[in-house]
PDB file of N, CA and C in Angstrom:
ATOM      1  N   UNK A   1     -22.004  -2.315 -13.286  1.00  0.00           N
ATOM      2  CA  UNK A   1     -20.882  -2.252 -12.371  1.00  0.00           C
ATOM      3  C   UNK A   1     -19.629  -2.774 -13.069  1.00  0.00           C
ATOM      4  N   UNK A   2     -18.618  -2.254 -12.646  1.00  0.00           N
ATOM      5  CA  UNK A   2     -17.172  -2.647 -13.370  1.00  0.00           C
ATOM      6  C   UNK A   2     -16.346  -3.204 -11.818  1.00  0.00           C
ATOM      7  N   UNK A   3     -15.138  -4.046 -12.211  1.00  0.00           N
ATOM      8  CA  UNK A   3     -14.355  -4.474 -11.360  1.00  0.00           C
ATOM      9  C   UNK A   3     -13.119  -4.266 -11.966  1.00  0.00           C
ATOM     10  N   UNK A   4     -12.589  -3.866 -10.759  1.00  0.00           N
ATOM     11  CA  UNK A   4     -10.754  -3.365 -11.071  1.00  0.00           C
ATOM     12  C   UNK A   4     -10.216  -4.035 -11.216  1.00  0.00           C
ATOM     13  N   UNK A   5      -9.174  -4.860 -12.125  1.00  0.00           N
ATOM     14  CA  UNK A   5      -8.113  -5.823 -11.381  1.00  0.00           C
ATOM     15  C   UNK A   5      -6.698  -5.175 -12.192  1.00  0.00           C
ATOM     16  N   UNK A   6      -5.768  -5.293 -11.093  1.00  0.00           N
ATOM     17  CA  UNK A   6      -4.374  -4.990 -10.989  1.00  0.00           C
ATOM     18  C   UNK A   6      -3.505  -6.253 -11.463  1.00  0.00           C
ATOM     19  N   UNK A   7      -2.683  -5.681 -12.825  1.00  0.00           N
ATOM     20  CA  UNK A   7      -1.993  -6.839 -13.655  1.00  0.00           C
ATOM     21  C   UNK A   7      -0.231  -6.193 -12.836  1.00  0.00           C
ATOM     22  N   UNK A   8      -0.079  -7.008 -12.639  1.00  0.00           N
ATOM     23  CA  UNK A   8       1.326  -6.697 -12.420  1.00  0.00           C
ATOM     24  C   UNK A   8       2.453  -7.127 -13.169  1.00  0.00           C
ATOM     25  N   UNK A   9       3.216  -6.801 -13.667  1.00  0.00           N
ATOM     26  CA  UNK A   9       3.862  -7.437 -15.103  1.00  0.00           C
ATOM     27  C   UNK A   9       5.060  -6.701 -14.854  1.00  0.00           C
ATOM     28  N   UNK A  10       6.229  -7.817 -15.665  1.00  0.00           N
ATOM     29  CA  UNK A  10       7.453  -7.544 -15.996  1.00  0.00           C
ATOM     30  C   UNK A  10       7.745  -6.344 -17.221  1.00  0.00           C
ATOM     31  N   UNK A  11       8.826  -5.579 -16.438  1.00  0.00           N
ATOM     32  CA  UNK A  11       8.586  -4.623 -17.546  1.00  0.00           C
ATOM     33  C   UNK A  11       9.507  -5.199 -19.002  1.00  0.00           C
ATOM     34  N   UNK A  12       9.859  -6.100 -19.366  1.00  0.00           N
ATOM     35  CA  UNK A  12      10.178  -6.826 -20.323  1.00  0.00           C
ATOM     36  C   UNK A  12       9.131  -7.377 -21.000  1.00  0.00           C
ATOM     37  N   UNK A  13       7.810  -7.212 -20.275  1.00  0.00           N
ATOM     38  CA  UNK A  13       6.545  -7.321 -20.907  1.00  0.00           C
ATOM     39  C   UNK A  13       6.011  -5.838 -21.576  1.00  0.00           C
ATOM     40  N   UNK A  14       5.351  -5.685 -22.457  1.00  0.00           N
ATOM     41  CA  UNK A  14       5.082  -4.636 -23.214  1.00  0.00           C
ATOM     42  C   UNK A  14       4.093  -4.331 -22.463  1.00  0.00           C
ATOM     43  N   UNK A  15       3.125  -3.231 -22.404  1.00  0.00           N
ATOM     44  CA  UNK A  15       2.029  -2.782 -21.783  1.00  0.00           C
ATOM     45  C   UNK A  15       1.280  -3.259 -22.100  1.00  0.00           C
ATOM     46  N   UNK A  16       1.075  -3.660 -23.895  1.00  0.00           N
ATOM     47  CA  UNK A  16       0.004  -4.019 -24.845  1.00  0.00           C
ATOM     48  C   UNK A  16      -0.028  -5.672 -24.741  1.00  0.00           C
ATOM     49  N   UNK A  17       1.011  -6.141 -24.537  1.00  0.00           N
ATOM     50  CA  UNK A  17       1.421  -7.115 -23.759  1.00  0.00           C
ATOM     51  C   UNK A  17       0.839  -8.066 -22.517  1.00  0.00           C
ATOM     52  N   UNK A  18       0.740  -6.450 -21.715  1.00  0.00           N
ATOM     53  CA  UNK A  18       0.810  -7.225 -20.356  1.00  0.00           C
ATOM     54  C   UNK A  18      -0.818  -7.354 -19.860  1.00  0.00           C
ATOM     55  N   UNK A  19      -1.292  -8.994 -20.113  1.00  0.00           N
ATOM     56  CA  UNK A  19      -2.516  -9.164 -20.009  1.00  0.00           C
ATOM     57  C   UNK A  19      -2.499 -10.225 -18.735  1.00  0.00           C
ATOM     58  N   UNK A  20      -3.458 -10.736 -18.413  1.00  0.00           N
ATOM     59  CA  UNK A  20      -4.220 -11.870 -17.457  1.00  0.00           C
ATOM     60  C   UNK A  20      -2.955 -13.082 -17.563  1.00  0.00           C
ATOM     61  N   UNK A  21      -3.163 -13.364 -19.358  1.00  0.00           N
ATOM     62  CA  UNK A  21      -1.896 -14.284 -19.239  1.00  0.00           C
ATOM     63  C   UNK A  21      -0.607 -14.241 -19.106  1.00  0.00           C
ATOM     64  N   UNK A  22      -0.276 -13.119 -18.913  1.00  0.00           N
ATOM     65  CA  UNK A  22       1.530 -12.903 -19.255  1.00  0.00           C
ATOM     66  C   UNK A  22       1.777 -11.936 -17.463  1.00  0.00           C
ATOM     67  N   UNK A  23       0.462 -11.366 -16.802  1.00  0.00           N
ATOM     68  CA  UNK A  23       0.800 -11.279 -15.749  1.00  0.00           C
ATOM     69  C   UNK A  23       1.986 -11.976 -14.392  1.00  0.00           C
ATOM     70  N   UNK A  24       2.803 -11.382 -14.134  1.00  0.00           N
ATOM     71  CA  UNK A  24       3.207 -12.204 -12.871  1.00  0.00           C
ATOM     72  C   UNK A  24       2.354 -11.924 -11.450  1.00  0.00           C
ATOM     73  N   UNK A  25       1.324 -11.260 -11.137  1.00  0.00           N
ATOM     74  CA  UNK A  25       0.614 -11.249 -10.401  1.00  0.00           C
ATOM     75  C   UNK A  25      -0.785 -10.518 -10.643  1.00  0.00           C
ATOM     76  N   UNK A  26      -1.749 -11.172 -10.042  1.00  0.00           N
ATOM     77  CA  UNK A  26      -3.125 -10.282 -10.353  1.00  0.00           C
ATOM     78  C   UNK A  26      -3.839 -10.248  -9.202  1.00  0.00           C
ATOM     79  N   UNK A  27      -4.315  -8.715  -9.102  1.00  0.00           N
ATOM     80  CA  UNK A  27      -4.955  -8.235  -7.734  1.00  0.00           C
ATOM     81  C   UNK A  27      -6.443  -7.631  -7.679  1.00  0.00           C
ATOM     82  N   UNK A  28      -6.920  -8.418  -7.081  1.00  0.00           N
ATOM     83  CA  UNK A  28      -8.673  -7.912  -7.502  1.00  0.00           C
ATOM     84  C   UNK A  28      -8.677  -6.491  -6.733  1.00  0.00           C
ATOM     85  N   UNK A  29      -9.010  -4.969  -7.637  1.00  0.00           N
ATOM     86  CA  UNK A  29      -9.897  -4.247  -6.750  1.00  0.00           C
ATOM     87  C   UNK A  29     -10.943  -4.636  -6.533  1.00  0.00           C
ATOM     88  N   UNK A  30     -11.188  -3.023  -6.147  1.00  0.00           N
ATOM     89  CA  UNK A  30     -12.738  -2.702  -5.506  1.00  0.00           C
ATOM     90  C   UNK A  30     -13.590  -2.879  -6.704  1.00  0.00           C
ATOM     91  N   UNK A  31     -14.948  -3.377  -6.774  1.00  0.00           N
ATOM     92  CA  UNK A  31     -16.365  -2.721  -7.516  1.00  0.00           C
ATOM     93  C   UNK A  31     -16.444  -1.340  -7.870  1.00  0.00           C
ATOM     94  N   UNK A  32     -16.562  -0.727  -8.689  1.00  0.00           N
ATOM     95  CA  UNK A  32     -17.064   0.560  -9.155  1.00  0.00           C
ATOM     96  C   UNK A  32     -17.549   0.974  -9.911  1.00  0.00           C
ATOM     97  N   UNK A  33     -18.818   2.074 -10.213  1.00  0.00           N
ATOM     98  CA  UNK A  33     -19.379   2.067 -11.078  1.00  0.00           C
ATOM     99  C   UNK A  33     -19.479   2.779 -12.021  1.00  0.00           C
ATOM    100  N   UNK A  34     -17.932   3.379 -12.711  1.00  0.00           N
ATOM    101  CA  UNK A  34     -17.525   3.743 -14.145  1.00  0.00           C
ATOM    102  C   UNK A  34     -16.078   3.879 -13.848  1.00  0.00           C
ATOM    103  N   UNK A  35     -16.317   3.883 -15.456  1.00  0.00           N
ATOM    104  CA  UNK A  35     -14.618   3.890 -15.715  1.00  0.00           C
ATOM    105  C   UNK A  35     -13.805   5.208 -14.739  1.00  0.00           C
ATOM    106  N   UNK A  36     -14.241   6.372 -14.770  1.00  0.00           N
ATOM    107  CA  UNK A  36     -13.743   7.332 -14.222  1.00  0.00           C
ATOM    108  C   UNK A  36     -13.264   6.953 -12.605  1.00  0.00           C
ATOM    109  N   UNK A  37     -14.187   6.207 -12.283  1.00  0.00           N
ATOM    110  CA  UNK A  37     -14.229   6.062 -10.548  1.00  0.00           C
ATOM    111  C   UNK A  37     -12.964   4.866 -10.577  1.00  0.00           C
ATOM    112  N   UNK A  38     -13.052   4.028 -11.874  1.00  0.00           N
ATOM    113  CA  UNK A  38     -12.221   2.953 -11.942  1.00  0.00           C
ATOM    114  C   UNK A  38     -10.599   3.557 -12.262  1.00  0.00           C
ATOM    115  N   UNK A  39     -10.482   4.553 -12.721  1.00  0.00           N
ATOM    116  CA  UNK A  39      -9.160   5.530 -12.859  1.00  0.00           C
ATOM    117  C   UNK A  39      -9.039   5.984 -11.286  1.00  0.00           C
ATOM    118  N   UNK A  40      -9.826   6.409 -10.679  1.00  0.00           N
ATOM    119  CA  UNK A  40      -9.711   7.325  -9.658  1.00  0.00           C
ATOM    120  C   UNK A  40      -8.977   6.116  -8.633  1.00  0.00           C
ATOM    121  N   UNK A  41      -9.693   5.030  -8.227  1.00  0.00           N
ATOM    122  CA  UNK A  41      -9.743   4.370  -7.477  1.00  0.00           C
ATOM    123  C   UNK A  41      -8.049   3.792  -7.065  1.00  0.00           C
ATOM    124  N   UNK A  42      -8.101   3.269  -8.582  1.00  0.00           N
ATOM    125  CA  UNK A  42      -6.604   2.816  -8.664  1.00  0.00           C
ATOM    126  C   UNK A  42      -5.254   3.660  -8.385  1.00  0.00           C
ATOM    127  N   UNK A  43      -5.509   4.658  -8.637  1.00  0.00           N
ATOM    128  CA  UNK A  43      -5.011   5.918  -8.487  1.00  0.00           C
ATOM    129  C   UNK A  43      -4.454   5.826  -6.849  1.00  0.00           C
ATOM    130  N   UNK A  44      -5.839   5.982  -6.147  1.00  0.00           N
ATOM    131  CA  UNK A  44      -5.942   5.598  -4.279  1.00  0.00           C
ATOM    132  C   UNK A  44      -4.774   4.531  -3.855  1.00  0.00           C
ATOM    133  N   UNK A  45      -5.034   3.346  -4.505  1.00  0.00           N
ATOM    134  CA  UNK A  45      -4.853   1.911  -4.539  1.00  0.00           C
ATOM    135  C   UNK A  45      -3.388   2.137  -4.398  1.00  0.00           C
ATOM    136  N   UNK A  46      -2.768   2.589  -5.771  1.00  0.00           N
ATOM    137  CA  UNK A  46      -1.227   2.504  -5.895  1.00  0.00           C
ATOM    138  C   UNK A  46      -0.775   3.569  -5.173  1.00  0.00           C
ATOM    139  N   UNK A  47      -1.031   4.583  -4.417  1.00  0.00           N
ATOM    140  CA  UNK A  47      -0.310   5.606  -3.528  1.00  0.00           C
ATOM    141  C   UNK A  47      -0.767   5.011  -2.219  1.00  0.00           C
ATOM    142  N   UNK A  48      -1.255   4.347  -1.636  1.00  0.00           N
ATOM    143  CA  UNK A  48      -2.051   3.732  -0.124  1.00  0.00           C
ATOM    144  C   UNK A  48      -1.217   1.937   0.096  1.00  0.00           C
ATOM    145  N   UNK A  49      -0.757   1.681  -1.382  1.00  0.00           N
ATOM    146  CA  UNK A  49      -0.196   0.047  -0.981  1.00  0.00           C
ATOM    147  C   UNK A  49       0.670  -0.220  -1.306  1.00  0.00           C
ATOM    148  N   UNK A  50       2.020  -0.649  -1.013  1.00  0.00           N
ATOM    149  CA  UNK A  50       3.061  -1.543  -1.581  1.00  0.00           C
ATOM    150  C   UNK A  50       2.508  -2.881  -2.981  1.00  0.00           C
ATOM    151  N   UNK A  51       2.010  -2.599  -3.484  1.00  0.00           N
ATOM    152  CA  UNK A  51       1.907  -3.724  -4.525  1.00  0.00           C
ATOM    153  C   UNK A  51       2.908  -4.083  -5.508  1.00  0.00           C
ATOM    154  N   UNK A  52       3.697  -3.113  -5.732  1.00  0.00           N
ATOM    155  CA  UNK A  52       5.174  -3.190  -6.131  1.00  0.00           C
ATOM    156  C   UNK A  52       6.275  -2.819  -4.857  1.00  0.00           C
ATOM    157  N   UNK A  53       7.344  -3.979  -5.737  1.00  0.00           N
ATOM    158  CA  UNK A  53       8.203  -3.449  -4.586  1.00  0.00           C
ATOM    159  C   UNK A  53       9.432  -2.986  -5.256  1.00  0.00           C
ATOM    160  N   UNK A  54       9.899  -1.771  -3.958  1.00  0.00           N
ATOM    161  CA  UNK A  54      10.961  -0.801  -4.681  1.00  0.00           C
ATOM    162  C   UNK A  54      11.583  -1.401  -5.280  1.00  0.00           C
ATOM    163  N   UNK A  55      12.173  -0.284  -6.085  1.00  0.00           N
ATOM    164  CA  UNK A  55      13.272  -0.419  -7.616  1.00  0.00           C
ATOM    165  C   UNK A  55      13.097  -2.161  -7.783  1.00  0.00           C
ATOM    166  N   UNK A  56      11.788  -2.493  -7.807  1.00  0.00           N
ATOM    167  CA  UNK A  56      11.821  -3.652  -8.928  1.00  0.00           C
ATOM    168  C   UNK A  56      11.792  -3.296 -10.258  1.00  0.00           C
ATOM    169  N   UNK A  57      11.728  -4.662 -10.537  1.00  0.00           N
ATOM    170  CA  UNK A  57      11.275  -4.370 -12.091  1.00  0.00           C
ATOM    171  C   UNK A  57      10.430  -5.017 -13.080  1.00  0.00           C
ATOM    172  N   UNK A  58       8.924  -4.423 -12.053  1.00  0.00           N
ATOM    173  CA  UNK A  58       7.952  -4.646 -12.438  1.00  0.00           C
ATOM    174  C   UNK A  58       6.703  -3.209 -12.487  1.00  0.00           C
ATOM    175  N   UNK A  59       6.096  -3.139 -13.306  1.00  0.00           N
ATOM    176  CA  UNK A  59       4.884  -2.025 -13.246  1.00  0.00           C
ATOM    177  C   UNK A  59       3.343  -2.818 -13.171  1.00  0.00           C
ATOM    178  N   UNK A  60       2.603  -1.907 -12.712  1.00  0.00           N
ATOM    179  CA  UNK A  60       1.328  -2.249 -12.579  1.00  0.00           C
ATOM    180  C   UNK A  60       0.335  -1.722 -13.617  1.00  0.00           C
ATOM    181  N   UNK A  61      -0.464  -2.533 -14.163  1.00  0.00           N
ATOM    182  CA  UNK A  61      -1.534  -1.939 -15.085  1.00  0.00           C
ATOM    183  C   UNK A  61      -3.059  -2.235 -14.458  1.00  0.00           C
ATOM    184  N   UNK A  62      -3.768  -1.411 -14.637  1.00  0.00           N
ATOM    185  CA  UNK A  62      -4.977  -1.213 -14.279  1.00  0.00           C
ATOM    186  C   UNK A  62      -6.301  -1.700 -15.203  1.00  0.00           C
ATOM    187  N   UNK A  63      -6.985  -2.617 -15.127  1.00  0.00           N
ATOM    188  CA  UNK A  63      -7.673  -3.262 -16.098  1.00  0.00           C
ATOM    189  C   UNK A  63      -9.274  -2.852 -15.716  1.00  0.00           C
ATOM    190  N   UNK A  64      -9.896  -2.408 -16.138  1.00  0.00           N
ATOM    191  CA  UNK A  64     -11.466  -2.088 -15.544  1.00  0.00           C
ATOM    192  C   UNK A  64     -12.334  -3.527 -16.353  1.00  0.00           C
ATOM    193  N   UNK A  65     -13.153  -4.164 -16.133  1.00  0.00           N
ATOM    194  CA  UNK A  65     -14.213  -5.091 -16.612  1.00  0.00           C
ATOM    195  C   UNK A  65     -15.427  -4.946 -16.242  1.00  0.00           C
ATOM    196  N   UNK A  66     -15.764  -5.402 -17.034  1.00  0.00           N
ATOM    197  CA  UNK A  66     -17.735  -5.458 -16.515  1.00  0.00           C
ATOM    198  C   UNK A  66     -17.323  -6.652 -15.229  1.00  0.00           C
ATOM    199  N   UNK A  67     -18.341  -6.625 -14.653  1.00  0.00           N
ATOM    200  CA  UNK A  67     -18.444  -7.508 -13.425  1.00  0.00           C
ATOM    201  C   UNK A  67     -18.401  -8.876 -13.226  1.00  0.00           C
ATOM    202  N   UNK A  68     -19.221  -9.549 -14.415  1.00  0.00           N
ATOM    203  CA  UNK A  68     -18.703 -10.962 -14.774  1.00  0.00           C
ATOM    204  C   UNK A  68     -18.088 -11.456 -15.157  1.00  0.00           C
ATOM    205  N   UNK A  69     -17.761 -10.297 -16.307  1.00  0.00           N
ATOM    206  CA  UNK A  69     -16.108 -10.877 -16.838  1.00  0.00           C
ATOM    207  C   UNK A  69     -15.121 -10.732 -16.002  1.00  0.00           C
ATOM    208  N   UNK A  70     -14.549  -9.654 -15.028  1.00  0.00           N
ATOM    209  CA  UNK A  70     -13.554  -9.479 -13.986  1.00  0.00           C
ATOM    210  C   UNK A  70     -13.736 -10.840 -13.031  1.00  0.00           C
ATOM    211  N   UNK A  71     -14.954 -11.287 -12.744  1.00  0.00           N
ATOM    212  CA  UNK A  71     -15.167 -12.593 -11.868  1.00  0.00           C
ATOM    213  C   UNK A  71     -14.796 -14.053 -12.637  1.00  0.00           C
ATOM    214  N   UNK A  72     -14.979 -13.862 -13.907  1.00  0.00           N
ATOM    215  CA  UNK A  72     -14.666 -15.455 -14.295  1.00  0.00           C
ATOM    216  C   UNK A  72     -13.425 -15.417 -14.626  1.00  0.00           C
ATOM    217  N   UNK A  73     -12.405 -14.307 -14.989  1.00  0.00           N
ATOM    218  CA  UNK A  73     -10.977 -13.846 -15.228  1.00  0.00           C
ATOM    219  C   UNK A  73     -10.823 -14.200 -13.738  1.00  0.00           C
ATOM    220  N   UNK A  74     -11.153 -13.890 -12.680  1.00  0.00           N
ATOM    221  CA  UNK A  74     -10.720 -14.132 -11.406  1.00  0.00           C
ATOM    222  C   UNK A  74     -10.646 -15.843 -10.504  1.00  0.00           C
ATOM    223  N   UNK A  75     -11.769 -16.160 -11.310  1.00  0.00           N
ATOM    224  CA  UNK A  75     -11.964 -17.218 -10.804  1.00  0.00           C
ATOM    225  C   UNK A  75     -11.027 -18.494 -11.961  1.00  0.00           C
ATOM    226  N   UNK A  76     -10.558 -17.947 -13.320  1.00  0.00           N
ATOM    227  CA  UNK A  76      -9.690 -18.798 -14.072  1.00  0.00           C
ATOM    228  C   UNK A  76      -8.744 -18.592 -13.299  1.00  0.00           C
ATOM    229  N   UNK A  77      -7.928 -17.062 -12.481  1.00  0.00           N
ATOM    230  CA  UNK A  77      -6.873 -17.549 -11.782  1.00  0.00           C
ATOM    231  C   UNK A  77      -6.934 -17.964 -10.442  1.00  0.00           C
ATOM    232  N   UNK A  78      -7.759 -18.648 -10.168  1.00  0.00           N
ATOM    233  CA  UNK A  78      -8.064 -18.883  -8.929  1.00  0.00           C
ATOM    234  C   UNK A  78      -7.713 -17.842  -7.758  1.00  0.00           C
ATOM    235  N   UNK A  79      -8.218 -16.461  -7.833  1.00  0.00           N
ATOM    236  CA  UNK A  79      -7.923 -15.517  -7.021  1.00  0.00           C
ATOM    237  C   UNK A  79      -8.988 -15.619  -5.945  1.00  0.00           C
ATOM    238  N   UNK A  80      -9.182 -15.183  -4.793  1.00  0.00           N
ATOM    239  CA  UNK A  80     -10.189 -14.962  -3.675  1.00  0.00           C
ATOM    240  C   UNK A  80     -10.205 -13.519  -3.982  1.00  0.00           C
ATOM    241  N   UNK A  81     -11.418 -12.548  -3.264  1.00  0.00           N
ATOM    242  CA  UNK A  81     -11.011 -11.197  -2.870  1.00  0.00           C
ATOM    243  C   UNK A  81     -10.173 -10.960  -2.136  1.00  0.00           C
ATOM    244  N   UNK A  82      -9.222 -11.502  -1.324  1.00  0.00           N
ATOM    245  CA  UNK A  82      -8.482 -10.963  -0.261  1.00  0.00           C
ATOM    246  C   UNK A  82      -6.966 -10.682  -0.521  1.00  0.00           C
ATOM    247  N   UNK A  83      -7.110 -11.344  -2.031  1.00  0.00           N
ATOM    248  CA  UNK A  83      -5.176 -11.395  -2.149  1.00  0.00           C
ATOM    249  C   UNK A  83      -4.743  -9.977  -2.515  1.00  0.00           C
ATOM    250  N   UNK A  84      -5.707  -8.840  -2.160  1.00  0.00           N
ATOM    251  CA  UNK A  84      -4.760  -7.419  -2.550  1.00  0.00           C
ATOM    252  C   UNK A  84      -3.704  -7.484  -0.916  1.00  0.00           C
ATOM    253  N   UNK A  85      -3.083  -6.878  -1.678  1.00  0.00           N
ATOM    254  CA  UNK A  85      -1.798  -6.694  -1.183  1.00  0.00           C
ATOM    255  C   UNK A  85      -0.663  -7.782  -0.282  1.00  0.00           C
ATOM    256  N   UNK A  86      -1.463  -9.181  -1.019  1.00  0.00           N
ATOM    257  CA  UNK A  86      -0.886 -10.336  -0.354  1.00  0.00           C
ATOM    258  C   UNK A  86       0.627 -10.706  -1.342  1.00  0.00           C
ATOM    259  N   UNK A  87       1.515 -10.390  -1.382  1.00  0.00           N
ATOM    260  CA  UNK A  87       2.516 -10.421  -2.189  1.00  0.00           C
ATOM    261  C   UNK A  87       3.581 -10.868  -1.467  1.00  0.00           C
TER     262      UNK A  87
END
């Protein structure tokens, strides 16, 4: 199983850049079980939620992980599951 999480980053941050640490916000997806479903999903995610807000100037990157690693990345930022779309 893989877990989604949503890096939200300054676009003064590079893409290659924009990791866990240099994030200004991080949003746990859903569970899914491949990368493809993990493209698809996010896909859903960013047309269904405000996670950016207009003409900011910030973009979202899409990070897929194996399941434990997305959980102990989650749990270094002290995230819950519930903070999608808590912004």
């Amino acid at each position: 199983m893989l877990k989604m999480l949503i890096l939200v980053c300054s676009v003064n941050v590079s893409p290659a850049d924009c990791q866990q640490e240099t994030a200004l916000d991080i949003i746990q997806g859903p569970q899914v079980a491949s990368v493809f479903e993990c493209g698809m999903a996010s896909q859903a995610m960013a047309a269904q939620t405000s996670i950016l807000r207009h003409g900011s100037d910030e973009y979202m990157k899409v990070k897929c992980s194996r399941l434990k690693v997305a959980d102990a990345a989650a749990k270094d930022a002290k995230l819950s599951p519930a903070t999608l779309g808590q912004r």
